[in-house]
N, C-alpha and C. Protein backbone atom coordinates (compact mmCIF):
# COMPACT_ATOMS: atom_id res chain seq x y z
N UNK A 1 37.32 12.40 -82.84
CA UNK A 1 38.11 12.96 -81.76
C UNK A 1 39.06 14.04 -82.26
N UNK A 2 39.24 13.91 -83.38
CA UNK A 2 40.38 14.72 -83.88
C UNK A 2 39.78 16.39 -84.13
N UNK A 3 38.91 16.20 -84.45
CA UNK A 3 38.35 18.04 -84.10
C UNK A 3 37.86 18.36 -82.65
N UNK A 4 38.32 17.55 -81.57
CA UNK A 4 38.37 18.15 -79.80
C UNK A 4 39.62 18.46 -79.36
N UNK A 5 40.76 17.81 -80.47
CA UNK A 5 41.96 18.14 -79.84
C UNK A 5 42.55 18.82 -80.53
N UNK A 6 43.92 20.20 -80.47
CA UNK A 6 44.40 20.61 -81.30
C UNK A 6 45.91 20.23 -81.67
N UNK A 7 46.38 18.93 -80.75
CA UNK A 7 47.63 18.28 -81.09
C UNK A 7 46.95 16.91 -81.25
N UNK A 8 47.46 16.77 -82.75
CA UNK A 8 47.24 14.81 -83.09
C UNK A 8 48.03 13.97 -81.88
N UNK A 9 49.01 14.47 -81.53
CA UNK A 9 49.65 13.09 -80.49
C UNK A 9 48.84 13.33 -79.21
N UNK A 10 47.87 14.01 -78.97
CA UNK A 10 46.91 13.90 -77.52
C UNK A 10 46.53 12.87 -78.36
N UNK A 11 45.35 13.43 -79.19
CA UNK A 11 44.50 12.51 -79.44
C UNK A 11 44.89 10.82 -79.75
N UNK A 12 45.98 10.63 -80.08
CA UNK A 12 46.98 9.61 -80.59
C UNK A 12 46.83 8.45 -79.41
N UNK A 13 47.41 9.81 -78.36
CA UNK A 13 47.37 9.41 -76.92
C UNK A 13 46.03 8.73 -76.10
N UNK A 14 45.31 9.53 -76.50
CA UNK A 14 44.17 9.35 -75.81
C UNK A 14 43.20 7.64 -76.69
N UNK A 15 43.36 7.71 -77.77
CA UNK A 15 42.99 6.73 -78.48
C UNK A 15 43.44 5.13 -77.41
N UNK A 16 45.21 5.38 -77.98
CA UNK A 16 45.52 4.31 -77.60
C UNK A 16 45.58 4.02 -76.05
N UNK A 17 45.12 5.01 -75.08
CA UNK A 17 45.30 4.83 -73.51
C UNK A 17 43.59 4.27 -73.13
N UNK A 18 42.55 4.69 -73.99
CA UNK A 18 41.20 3.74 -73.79
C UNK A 18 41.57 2.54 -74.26
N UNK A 19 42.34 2.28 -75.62
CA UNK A 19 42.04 0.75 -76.24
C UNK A 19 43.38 -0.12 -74.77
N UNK A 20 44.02 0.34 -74.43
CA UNK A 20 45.38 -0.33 -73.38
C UNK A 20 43.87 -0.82 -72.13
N UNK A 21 43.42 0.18 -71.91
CA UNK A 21 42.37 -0.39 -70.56
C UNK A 21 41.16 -0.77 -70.75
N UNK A 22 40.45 -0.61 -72.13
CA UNK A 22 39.67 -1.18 -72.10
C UNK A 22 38.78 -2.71 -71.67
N UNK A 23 40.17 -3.66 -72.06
CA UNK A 23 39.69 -4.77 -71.64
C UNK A 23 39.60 -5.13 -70.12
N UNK A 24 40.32 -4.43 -68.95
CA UNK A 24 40.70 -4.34 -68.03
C UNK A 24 39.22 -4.12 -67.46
N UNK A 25 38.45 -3.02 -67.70
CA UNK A 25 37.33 -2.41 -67.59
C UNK A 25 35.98 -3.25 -67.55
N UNK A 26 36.46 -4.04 -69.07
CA UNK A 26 35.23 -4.79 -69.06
C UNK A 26 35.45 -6.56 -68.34
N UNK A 27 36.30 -7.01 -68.05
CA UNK A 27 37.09 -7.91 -67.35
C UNK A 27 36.61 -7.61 -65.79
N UNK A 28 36.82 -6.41 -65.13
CA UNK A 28 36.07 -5.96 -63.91
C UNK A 28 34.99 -5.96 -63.81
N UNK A 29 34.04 -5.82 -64.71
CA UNK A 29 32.38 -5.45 -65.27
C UNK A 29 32.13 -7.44 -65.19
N UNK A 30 32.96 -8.26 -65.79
CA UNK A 30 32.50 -9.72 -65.82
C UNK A 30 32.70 -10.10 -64.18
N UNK A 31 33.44 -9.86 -63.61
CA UNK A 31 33.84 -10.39 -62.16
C UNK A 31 32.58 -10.36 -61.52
N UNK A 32 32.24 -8.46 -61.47
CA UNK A 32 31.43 -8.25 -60.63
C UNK A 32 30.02 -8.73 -61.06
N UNK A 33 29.82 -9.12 -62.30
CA UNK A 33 28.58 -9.87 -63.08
C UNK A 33 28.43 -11.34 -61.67
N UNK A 34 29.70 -11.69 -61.97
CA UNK A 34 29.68 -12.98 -61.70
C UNK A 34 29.68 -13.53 -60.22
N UNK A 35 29.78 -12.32 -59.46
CA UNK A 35 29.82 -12.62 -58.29
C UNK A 35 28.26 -11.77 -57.87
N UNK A 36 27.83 -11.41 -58.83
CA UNK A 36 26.38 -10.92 -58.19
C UNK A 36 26.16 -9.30 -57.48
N UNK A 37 27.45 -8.92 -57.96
CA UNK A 37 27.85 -7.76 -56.96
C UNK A 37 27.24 -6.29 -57.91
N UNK A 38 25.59 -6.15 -58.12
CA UNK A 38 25.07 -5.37 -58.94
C UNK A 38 25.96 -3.74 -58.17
N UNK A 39 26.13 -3.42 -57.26
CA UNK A 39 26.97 -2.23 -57.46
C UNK A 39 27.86 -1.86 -57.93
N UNK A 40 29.36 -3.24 -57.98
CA UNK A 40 30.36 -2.93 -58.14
C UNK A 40 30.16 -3.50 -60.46
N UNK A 41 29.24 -4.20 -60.35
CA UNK A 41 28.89 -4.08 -62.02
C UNK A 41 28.37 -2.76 -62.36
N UNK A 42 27.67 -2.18 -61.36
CA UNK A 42 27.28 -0.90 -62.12
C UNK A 42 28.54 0.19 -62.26
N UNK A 43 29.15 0.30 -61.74
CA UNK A 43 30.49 1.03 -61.46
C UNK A 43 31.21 0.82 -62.36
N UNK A 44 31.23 -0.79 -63.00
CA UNK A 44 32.12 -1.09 -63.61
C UNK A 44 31.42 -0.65 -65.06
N UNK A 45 30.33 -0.57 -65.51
CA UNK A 45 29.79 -0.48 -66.85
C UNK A 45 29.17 0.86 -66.84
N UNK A 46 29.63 1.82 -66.11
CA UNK A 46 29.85 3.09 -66.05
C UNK A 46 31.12 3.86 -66.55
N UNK A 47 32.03 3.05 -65.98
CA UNK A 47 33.48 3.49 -66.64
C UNK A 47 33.60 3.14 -68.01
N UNK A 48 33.07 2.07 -68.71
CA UNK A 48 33.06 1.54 -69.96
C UNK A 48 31.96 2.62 -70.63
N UNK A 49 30.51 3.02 -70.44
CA UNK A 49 30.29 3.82 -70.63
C UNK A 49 30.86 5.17 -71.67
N UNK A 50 31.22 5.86 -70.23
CA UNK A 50 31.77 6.96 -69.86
C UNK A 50 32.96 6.99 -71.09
N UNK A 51 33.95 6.41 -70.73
CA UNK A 51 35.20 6.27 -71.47
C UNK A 51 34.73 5.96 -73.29
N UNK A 52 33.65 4.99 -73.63
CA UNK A 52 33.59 4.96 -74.80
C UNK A 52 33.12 6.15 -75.63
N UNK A 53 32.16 6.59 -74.82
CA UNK A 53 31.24 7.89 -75.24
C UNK A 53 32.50 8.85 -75.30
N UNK A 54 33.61 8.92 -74.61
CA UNK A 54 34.49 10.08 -75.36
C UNK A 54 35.10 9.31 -76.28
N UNK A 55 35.58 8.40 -76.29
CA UNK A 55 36.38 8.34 -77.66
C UNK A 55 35.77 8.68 -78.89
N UNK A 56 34.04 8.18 -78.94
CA UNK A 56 32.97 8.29 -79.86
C UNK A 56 32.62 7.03 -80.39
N UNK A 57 32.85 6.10 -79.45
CA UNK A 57 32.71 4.22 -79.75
C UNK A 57 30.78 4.67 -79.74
N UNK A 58 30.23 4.65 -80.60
CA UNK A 58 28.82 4.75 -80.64
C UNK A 58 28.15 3.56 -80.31
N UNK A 59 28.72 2.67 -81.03
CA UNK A 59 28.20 1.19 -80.97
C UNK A 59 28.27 0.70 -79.64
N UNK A 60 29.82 0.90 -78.83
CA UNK A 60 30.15 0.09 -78.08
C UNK A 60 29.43 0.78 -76.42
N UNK A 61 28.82 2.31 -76.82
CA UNK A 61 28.67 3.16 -75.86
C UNK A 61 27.23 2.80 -75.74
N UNK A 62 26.46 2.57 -76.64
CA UNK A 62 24.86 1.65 -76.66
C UNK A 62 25.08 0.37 -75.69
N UNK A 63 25.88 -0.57 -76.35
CA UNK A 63 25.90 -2.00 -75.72
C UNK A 63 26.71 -1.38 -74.33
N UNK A 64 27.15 -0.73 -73.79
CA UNK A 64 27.12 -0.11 -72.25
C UNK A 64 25.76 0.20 -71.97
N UNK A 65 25.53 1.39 -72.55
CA UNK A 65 24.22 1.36 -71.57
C UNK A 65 23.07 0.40 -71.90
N UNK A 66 23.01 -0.40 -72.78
CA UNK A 66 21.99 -1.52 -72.29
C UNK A 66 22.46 -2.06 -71.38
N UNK A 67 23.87 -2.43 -70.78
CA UNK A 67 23.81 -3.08 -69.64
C UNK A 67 23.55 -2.38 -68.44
N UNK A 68 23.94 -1.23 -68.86
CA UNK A 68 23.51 -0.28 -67.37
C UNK A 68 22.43 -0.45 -67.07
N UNK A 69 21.23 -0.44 -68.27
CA UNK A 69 19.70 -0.49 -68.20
C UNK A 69 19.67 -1.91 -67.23
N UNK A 70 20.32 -2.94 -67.87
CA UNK A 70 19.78 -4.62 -67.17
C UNK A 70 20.57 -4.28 -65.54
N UNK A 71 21.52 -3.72 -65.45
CA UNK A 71 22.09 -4.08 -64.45
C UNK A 71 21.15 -3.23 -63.11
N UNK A 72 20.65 -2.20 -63.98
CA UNK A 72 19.71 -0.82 -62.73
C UNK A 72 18.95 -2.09 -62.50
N UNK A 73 17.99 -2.75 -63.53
CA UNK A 73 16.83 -3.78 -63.15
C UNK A 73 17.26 -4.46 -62.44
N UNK A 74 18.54 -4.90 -62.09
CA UNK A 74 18.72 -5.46 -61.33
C UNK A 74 18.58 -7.43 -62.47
N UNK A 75 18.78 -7.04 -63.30
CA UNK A 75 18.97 -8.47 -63.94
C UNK A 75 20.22 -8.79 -64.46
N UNK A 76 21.10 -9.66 -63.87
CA UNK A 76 22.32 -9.40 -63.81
C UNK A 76 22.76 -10.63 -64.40
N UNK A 77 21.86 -12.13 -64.72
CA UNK A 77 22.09 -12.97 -65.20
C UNK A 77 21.81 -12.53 -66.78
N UNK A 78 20.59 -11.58 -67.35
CA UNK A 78 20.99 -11.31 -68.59
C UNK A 78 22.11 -10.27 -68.81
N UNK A 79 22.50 -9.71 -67.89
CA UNK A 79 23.06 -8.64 -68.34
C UNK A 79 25.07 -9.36 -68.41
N UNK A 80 24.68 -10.70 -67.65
CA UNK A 80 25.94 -11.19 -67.81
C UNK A 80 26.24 -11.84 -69.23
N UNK A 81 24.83 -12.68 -70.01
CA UNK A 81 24.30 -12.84 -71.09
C UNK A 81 25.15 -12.00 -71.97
N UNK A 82 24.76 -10.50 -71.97
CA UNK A 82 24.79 -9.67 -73.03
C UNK A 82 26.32 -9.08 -73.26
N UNK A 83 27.10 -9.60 -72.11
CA UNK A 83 28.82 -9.67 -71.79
C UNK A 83 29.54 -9.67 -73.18
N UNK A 84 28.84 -11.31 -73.80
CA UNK A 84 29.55 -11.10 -74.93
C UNK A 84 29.27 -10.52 -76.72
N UNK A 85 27.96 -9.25 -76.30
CA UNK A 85 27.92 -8.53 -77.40
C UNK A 85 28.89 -7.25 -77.23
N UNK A 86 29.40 -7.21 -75.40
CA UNK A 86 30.10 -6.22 -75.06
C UNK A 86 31.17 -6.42 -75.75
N UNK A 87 31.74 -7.64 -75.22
CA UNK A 87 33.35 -7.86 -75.95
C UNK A 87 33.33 -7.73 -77.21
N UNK A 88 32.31 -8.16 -77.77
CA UNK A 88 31.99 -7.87 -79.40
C UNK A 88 32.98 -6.69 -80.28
N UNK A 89 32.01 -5.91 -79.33
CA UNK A 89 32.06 -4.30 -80.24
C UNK A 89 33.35 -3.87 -79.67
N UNK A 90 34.20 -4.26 -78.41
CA UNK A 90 34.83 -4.01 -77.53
C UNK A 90 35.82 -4.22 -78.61
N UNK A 91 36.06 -5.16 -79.08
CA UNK A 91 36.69 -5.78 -79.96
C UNK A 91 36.89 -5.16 -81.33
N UNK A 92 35.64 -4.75 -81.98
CA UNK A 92 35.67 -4.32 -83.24
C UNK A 92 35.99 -2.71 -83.39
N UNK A 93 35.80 -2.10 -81.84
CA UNK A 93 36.36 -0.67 -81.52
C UNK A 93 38.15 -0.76 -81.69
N UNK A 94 38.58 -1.22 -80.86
CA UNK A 94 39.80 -1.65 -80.61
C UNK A 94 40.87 -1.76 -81.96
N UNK A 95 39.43 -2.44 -82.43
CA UNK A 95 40.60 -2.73 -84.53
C UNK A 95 40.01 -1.64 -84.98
N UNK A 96 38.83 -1.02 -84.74
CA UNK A 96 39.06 0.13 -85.62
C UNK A 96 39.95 1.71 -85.22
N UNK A 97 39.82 1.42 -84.08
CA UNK A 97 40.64 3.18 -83.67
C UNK A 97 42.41 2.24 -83.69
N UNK A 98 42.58 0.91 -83.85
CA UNK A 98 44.15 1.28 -84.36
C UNK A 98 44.27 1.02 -85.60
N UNK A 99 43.33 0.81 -86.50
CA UNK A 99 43.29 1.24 -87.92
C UNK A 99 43.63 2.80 -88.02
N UNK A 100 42.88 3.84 -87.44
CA UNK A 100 42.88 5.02 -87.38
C UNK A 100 44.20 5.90 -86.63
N UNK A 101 44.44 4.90 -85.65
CA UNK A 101 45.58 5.96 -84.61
C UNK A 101 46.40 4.80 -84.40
N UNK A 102 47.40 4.51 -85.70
CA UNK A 102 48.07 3.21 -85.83
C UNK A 102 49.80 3.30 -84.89
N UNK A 103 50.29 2.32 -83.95
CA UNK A 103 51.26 2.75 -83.12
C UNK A 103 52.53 3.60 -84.11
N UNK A 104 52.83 4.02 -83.55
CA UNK A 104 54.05 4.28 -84.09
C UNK A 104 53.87 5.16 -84.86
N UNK A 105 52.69 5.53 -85.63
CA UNK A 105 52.44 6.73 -86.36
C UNK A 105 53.26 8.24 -86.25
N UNK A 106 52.93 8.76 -87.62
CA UNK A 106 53.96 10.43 -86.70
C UNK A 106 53.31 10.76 -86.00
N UNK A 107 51.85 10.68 -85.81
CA UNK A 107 51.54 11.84 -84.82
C UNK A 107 51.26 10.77 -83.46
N UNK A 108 51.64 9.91 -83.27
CA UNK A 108 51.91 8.77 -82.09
C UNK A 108 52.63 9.73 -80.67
N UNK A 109 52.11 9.59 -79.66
CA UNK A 109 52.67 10.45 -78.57
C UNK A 109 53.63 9.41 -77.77
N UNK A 110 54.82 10.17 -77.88
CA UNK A 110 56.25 9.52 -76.96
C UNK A 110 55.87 8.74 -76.13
């Protein structure tokens, strides 16, 4: 991310404002799993998507769109299954970009 932005505290910013909502995102993505509601899951694992693919979560932007893939099929009991390879990486993103864009840092945005 750091060669898209030309101030470290965007990017600082931007780091830590995906990892603050991320779980939020995928927490909405389990609801709508769970209530069967394949639109409002697709919506929801669109934003997870979307949002990982900019930060550059590679891993975590795959295990999105495989669920996008299960959720288009319309298989929503595996794709609720595969929830927790989401949180997984969800997880291992999270420790790695605040390894990288650690709070409080200098280039940390106000």
């Amino acid at each position: 991310m750091r060669s898209d932005f030309d101030d470290p505290a965007v990017v600082n910013r931007f780091a830590h404002d995906f990892c603050s909502t991320l779980g939020g995102k995928i927490d909405r993505l389990d609801v709508r799993l769970r209530g069967g509601d394949a639109m409002g899951a697709a919506d929801a694992v669109l934003s997870v998507t979307t949002s990982s693919a900019m930060v550059g979560a590679v891993r975590l932007t795959q295990a999105a769109l495989r669920m996008q893939r299960l959720i288009a099929a319309d298989d929503l009991d595996e794709a609720l299954h595969s929830l927790a390879l989401l949180r997984a990486c969800a997880a291992d993103t999270v420790a790695a970009l605040g390894r990288s864009y650690p709070v409080g840092s200098a280039d940390a945005a106000p």
